[in-house]
PDB file of N, CA and C in Angstrom:
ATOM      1  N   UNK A   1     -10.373  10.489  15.991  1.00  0.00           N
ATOM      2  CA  UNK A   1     -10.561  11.916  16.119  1.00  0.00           C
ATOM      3  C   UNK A   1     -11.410  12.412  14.955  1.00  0.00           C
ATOM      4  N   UNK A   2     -12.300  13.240  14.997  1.00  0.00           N
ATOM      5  CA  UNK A   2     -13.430  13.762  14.119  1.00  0.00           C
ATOM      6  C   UNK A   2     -12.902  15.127  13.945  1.00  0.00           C
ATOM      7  N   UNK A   3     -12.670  15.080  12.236  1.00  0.00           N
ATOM      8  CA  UNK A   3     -12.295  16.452  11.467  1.00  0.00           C
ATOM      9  C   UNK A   3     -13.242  17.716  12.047  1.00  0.00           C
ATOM     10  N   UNK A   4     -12.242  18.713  11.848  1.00  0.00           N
ATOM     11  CA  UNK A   4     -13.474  19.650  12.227  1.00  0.00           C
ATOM     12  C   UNK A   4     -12.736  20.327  10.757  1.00  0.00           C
ATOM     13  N   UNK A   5     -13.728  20.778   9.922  1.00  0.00           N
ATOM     14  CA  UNK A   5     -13.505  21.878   8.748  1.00  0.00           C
ATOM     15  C   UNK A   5     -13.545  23.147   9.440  1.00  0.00           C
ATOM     16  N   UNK A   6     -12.206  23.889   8.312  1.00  0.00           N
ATOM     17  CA  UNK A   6     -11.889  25.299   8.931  1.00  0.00           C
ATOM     18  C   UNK A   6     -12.684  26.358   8.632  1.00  0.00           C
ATOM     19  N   UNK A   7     -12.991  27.233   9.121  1.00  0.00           N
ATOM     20  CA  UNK A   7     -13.724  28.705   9.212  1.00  0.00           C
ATOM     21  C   UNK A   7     -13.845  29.189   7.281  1.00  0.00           C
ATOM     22  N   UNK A   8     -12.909  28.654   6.971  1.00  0.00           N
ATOM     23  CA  UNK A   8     -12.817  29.316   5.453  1.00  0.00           C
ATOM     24  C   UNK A   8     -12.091  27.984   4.562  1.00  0.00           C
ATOM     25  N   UNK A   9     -12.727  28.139   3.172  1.00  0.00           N
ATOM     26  CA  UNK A   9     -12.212  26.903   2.570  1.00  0.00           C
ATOM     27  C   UNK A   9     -10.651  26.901   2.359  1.00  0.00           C
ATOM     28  N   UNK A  10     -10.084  25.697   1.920  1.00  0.00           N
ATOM     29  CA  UNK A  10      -8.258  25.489   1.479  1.00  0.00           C
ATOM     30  C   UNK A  10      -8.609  24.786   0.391  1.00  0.00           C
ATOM     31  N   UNK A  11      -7.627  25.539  -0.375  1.00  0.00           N
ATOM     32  CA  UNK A  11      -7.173  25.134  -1.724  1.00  0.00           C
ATOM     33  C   UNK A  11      -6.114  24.577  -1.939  1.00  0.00           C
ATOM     34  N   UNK A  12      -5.916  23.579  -3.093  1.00  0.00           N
ATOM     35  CA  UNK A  12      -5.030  23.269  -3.402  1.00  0.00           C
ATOM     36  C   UNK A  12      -4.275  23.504  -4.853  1.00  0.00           C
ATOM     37  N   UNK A  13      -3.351  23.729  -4.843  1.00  0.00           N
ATOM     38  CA  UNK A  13      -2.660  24.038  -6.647  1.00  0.00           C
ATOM     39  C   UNK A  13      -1.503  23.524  -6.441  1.00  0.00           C
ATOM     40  N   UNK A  14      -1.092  23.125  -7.723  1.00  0.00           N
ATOM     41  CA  UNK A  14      -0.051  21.777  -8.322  1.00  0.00           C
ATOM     42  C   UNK A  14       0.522  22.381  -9.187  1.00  0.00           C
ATOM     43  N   UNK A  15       2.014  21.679  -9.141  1.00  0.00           N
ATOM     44  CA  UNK A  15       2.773  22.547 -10.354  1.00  0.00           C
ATOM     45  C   UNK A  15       2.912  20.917 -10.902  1.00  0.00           C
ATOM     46  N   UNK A  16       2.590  20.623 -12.165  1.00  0.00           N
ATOM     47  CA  UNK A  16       2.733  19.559 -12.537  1.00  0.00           C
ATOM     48  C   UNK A  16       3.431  19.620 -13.928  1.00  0.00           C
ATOM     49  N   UNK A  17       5.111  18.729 -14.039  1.00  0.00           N
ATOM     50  CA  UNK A  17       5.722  18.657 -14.931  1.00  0.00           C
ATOM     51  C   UNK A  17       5.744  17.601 -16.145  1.00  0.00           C
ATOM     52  N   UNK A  18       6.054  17.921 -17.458  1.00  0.00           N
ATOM     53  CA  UNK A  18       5.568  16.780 -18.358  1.00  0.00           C
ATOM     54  C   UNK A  18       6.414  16.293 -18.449  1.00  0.00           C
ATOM     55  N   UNK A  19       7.073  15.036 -19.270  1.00  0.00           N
ATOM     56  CA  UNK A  19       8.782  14.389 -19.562  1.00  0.00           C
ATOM     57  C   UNK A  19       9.541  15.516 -20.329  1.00  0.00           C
ATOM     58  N   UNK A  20       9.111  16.774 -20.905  1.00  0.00           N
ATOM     59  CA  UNK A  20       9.874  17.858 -21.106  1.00  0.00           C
ATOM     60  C   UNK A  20      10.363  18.964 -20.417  1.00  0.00           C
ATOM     61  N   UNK A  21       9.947  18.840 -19.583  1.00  0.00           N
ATOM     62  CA  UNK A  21       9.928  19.969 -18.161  1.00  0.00           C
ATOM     63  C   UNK A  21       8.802  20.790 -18.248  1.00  0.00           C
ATOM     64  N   UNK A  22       7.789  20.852 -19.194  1.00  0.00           N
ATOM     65  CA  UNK A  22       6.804  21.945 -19.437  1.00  0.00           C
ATOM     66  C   UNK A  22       5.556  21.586 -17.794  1.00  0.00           C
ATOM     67  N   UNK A  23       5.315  22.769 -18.114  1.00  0.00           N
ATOM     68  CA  UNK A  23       4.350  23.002 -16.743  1.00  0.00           C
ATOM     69  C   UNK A  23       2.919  22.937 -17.227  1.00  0.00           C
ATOM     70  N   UNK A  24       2.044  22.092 -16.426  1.00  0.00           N
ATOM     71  CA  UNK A  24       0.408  21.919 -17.002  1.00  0.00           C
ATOM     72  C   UNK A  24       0.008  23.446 -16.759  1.00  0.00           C
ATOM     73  N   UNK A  25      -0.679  23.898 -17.459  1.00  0.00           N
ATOM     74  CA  UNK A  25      -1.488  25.408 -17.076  1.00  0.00           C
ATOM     75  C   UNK A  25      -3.411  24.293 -17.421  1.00  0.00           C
ATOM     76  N   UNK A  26      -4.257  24.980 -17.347  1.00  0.00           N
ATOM     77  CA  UNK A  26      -5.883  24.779 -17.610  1.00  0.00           C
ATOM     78  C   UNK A  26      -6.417  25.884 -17.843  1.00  0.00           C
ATOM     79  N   UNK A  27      -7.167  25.859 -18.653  1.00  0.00           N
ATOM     80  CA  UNK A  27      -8.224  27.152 -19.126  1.00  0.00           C
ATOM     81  C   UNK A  27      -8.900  27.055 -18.045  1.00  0.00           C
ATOM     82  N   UNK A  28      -9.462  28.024 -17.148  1.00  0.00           N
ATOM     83  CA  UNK A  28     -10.491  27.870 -16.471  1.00  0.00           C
ATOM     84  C   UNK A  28     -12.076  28.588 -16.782  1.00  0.00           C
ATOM     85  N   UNK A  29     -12.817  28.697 -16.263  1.00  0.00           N
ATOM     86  CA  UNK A  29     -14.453  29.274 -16.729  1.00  0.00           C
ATOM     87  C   UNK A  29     -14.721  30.832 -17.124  1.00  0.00           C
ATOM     88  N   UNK A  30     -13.190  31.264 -16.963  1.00  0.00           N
ATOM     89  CA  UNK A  30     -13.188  32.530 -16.764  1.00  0.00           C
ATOM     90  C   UNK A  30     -12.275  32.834 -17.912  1.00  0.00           C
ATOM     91  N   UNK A  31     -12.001  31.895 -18.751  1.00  0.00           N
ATOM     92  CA  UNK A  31     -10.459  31.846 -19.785  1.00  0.00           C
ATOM     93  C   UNK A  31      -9.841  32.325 -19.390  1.00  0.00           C
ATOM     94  N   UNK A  32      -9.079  32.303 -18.499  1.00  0.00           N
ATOM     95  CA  UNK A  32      -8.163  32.713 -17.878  1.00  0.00           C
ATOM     96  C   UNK A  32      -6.916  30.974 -17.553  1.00  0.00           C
ATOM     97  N   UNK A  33      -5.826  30.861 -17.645  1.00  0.00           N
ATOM     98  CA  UNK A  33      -4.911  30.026 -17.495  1.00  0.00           C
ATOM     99  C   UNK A  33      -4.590  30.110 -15.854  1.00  0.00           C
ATOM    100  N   UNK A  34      -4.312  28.779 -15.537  1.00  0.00           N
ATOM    101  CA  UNK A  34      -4.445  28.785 -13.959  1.00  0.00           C
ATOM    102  C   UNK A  34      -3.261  27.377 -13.965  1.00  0.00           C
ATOM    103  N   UNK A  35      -2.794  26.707 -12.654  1.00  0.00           N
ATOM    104  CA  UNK A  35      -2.144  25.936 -12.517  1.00  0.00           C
ATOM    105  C   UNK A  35      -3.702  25.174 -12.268  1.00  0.00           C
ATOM    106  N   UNK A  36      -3.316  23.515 -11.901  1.00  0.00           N
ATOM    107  CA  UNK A  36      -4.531  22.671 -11.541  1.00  0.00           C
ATOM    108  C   UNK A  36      -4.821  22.735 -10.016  1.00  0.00           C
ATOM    109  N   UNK A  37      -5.881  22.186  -9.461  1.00  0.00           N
ATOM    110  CA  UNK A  37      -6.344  22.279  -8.321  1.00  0.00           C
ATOM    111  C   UNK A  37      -7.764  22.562  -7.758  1.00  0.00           C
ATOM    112  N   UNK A  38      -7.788  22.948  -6.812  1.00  0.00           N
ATOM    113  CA  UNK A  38      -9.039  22.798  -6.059  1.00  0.00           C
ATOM    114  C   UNK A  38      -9.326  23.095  -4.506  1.00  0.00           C
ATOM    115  N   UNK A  39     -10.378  22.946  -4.542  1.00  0.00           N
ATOM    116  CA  UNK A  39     -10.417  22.947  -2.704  1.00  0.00           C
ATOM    117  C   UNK A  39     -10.650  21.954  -1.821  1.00  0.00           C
ATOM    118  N   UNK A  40     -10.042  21.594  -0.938  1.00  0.00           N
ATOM    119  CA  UNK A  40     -10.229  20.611  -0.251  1.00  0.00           C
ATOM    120  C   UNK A  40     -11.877  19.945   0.637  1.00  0.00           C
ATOM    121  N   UNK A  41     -12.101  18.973  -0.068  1.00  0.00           N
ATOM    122  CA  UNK A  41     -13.223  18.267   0.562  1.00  0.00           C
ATOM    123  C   UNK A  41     -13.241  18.009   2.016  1.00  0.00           C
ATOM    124  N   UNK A  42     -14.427  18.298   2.488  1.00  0.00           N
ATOM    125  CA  UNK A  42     -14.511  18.102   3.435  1.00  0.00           C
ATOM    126  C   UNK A  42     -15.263  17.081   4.068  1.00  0.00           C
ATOM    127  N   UNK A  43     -15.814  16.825   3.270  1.00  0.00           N
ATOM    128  CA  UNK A  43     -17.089  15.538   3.276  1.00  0.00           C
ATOM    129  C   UNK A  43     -18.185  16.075   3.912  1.00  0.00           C
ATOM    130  N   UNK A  44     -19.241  15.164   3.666  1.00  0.00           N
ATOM    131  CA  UNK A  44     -20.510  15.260   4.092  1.00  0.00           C
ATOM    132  C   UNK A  44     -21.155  14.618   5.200  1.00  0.00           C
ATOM    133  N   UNK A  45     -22.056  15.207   5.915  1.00  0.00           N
ATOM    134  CA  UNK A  45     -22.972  14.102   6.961  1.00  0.00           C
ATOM    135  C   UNK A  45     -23.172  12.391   6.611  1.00  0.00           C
ATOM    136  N   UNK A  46     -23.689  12.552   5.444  1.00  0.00           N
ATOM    137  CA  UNK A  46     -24.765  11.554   4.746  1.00  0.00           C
ATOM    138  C   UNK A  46     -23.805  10.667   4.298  1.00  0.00           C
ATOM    139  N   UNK A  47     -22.332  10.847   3.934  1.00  0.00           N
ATOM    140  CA  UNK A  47     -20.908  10.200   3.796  1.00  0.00           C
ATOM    141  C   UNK A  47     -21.357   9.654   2.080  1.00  0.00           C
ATOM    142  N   UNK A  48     -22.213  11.010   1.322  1.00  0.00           N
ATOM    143  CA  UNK A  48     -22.101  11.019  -0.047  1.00  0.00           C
ATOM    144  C   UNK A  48     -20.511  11.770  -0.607  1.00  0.00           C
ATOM    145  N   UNK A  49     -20.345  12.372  -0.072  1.00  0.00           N
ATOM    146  CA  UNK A  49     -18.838  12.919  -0.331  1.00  0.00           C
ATOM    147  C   UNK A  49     -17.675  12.689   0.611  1.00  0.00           C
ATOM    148  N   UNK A  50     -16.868  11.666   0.350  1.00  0.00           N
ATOM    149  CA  UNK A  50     -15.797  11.503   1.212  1.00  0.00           C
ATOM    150  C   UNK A  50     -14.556  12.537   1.831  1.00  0.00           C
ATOM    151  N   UNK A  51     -13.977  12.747   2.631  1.00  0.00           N
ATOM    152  CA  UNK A  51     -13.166  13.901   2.601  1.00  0.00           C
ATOM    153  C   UNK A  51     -11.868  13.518   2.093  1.00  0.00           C
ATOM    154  N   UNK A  52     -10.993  14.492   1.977  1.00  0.00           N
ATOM    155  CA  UNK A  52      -9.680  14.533   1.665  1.00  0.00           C
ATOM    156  C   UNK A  52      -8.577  14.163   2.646  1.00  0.00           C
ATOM    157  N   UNK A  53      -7.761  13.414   3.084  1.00  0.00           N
ATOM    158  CA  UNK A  53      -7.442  13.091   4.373  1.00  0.00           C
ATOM    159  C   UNK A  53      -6.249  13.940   3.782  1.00  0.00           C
ATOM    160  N   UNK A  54      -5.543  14.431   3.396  1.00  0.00           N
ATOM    161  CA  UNK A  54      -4.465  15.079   2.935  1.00  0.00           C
ATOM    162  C   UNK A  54      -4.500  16.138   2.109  1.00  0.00           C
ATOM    163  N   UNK A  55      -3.291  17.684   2.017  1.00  0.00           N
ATOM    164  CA  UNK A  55      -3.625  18.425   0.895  1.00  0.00           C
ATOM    165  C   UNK A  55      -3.090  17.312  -0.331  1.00  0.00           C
ATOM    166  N   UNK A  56      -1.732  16.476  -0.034  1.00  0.00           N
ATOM    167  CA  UNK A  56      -1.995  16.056  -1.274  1.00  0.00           C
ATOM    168  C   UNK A  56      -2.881  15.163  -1.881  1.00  0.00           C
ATOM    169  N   UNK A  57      -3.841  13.940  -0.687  1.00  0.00           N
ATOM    170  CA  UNK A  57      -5.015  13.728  -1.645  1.00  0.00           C
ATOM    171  C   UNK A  57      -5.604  14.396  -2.133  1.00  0.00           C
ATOM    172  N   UNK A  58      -6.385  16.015  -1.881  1.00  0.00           N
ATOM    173  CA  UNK A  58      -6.702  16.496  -2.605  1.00  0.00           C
ATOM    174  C   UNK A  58      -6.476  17.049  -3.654  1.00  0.00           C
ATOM    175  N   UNK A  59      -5.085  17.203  -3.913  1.00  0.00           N
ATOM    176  CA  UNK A  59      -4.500  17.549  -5.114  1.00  0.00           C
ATOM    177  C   UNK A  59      -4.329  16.230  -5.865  1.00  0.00           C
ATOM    178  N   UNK A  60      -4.160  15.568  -5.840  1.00  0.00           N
ATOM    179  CA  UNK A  60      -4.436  14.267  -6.985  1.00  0.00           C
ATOM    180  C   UNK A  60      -5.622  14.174  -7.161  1.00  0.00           C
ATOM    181  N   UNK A  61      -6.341  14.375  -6.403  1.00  0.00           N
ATOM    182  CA  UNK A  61      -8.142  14.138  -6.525  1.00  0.00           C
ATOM    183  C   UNK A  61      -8.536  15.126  -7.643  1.00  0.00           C
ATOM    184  N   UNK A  62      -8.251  16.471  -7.577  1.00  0.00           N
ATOM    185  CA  UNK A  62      -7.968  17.739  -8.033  1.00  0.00           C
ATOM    186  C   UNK A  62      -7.326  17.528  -9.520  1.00  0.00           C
ATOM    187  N   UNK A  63      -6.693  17.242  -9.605  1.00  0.00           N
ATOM    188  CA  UNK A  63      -5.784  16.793 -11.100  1.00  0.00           C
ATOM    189  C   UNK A  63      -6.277  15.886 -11.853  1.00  0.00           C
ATOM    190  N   UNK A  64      -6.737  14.617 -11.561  1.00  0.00           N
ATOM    191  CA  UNK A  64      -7.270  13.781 -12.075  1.00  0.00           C
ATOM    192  C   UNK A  64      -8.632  14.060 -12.554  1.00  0.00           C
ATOM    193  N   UNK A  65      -9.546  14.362 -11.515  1.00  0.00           N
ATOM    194  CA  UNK A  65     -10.629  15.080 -12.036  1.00  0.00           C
ATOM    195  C   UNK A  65     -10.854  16.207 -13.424  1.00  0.00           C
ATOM    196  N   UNK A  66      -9.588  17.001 -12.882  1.00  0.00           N
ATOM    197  CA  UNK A  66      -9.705  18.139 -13.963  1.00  0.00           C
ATOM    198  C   UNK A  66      -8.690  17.635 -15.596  1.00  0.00           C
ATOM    199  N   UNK A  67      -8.217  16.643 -15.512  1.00  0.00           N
ATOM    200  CA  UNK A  67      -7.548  16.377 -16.837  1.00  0.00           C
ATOM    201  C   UNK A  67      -7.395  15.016 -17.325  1.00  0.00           C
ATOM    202  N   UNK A  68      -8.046  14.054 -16.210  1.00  0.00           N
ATOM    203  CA  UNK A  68      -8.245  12.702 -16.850  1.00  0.00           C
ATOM    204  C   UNK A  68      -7.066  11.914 -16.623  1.00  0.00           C
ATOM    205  N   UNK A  69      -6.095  12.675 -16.005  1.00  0.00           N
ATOM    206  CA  UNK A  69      -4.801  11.562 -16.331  1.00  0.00           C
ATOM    207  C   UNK A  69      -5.378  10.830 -14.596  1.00  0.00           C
ATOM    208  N   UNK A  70      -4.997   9.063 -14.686  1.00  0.00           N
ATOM    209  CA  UNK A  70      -5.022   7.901 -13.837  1.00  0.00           C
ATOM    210  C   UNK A  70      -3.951   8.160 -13.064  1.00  0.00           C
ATOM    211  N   UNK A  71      -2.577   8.491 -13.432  1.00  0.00           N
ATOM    212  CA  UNK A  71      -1.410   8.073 -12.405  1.00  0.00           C
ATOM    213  C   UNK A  71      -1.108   9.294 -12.187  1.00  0.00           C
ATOM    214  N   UNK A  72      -1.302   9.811 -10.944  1.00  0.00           N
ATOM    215  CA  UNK A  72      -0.957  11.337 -10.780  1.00  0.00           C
ATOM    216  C   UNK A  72      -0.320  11.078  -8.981  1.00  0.00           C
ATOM    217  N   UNK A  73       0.362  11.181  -8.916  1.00  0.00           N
ATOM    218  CA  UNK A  73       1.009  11.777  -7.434  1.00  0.00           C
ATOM    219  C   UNK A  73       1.715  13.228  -6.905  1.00  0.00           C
ATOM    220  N   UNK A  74       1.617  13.522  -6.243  1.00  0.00           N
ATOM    221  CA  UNK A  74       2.117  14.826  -5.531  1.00  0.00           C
ATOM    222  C   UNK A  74       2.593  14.304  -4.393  1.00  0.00           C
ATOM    223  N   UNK A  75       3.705  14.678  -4.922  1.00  0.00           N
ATOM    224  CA  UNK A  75       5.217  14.368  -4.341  1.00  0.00           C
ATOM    225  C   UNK A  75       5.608  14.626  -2.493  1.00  0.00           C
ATOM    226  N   UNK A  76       4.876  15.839  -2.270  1.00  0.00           N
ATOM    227  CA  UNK A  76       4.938  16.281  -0.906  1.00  0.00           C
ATOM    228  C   UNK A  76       4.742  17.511  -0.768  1.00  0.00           C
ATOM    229  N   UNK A  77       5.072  18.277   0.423  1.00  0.00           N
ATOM    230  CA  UNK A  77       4.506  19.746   0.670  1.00  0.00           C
ATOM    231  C   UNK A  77       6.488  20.361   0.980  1.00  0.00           C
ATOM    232  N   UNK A  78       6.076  21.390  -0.035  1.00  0.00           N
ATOM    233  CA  UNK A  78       7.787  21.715   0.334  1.00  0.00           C
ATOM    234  C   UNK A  78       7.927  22.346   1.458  1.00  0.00           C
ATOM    235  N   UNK A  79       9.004  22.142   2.128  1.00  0.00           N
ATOM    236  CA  UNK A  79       8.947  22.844   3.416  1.00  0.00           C
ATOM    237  C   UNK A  79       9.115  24.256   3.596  1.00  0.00           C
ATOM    238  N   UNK A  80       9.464  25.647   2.704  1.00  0.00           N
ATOM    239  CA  UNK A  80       9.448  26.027   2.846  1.00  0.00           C
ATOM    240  C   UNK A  80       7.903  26.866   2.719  1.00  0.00           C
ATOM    241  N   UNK A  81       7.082  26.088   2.702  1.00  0.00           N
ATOM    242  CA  UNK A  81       6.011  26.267   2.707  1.00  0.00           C
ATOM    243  C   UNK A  81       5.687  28.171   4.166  1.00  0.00           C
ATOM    244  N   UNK A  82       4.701  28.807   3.818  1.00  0.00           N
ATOM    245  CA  UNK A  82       4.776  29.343   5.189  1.00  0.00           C
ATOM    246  C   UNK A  82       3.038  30.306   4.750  1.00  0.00           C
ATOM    247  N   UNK A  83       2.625  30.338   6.392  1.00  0.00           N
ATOM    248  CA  UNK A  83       1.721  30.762   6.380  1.00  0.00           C
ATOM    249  C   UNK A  83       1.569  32.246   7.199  1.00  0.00           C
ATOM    250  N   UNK A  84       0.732  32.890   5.850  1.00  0.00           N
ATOM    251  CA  UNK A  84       0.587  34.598   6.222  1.00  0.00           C
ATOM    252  C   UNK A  84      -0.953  34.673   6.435  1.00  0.00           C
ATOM    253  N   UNK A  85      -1.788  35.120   7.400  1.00  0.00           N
ATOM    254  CA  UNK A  85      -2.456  35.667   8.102  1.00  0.00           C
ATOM    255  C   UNK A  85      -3.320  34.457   7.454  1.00  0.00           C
ATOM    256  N   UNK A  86      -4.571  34.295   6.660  1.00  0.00           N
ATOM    257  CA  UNK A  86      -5.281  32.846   6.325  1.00  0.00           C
ATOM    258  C   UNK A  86      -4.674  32.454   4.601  1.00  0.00           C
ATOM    259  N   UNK A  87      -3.701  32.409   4.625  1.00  0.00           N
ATOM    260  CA  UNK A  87      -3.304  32.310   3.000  1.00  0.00           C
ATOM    261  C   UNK A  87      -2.182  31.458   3.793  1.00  0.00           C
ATOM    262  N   UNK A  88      -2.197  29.927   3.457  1.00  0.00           N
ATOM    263  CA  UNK A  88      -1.085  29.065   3.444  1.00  0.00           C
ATOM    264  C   UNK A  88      -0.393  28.700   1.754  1.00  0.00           C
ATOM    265  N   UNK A  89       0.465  28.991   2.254  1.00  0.00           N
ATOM    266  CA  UNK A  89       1.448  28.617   1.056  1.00  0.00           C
ATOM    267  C   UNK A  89       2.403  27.458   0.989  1.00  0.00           C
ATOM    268  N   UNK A  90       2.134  26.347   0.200  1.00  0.00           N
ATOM    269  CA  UNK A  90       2.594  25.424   0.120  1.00  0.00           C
ATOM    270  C   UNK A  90       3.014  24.755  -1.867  1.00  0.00           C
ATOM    271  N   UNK A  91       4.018  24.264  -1.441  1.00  0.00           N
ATOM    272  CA  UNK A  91       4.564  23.668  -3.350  1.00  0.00           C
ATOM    273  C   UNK A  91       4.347  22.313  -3.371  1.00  0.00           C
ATOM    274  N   UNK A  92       3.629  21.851  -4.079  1.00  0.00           N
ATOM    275  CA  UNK A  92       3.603  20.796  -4.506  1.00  0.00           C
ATOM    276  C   UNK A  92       4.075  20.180  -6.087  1.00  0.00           C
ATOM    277  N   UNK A  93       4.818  19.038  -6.184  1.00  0.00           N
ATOM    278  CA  UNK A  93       6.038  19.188  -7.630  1.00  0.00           C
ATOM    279  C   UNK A  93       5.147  17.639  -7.844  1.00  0.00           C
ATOM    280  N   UNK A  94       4.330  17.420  -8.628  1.00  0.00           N
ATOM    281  CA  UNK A  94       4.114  16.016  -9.354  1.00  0.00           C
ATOM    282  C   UNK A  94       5.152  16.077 -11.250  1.00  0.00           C
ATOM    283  N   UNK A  95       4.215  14.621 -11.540  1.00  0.00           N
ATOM    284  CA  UNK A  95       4.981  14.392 -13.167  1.00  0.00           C
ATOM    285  C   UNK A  95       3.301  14.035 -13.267  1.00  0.00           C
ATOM    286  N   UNK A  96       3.452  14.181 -14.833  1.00  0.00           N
ATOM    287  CA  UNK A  96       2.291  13.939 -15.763  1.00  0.00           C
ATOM    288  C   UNK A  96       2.950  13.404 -17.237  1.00  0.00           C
TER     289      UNK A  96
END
């Protein structure tokens, strides 16, 4: 079956905990403090950019990229996840 990308991009954000319980925040371009994340790839024609087969591949893709750490997993999508008009809301709980 061939992805079709949606009308508007999806993001992903991670609440990622350290062995103290502290929560990653990132400066972003705007100095402003943000959780980590990103938007989900969609890939390309030319298959220079691979897609994301998952929000949580993209959120490890997303994390790793933005802070260097190798062993990053995201755990799952919590179920109480719920979606309001194009804003899906979903939790994702990794360790760092």
């Amino acid at each position: 079956m061939t992805y079709t990308s949606p009308l508007w991009p999806v993001s992903v954000k991670g609440v990622a905990f350290d062995a103290r319980g502290r929560v990653l925040l990132l400066r972003n371009e705007r100095d402003e403090w943000e959780l980590p994340g990103g938007r989900l790839e969609i890939g390309s024609a030319g298959g220079e950019q691979v897609p994301d087969p998952t929000p949580e591949a993209a959120l490890e893709r997303e994390v790793r990229e933005e802070t260097g750490l190798s062993d990053v997993h995201a755990d799952g999508v919590d179920p109480r996840g719920c979606r309001v008009q194009r804003v899906a809301l979903a939790v994702f709980e990794g360790g760092v």
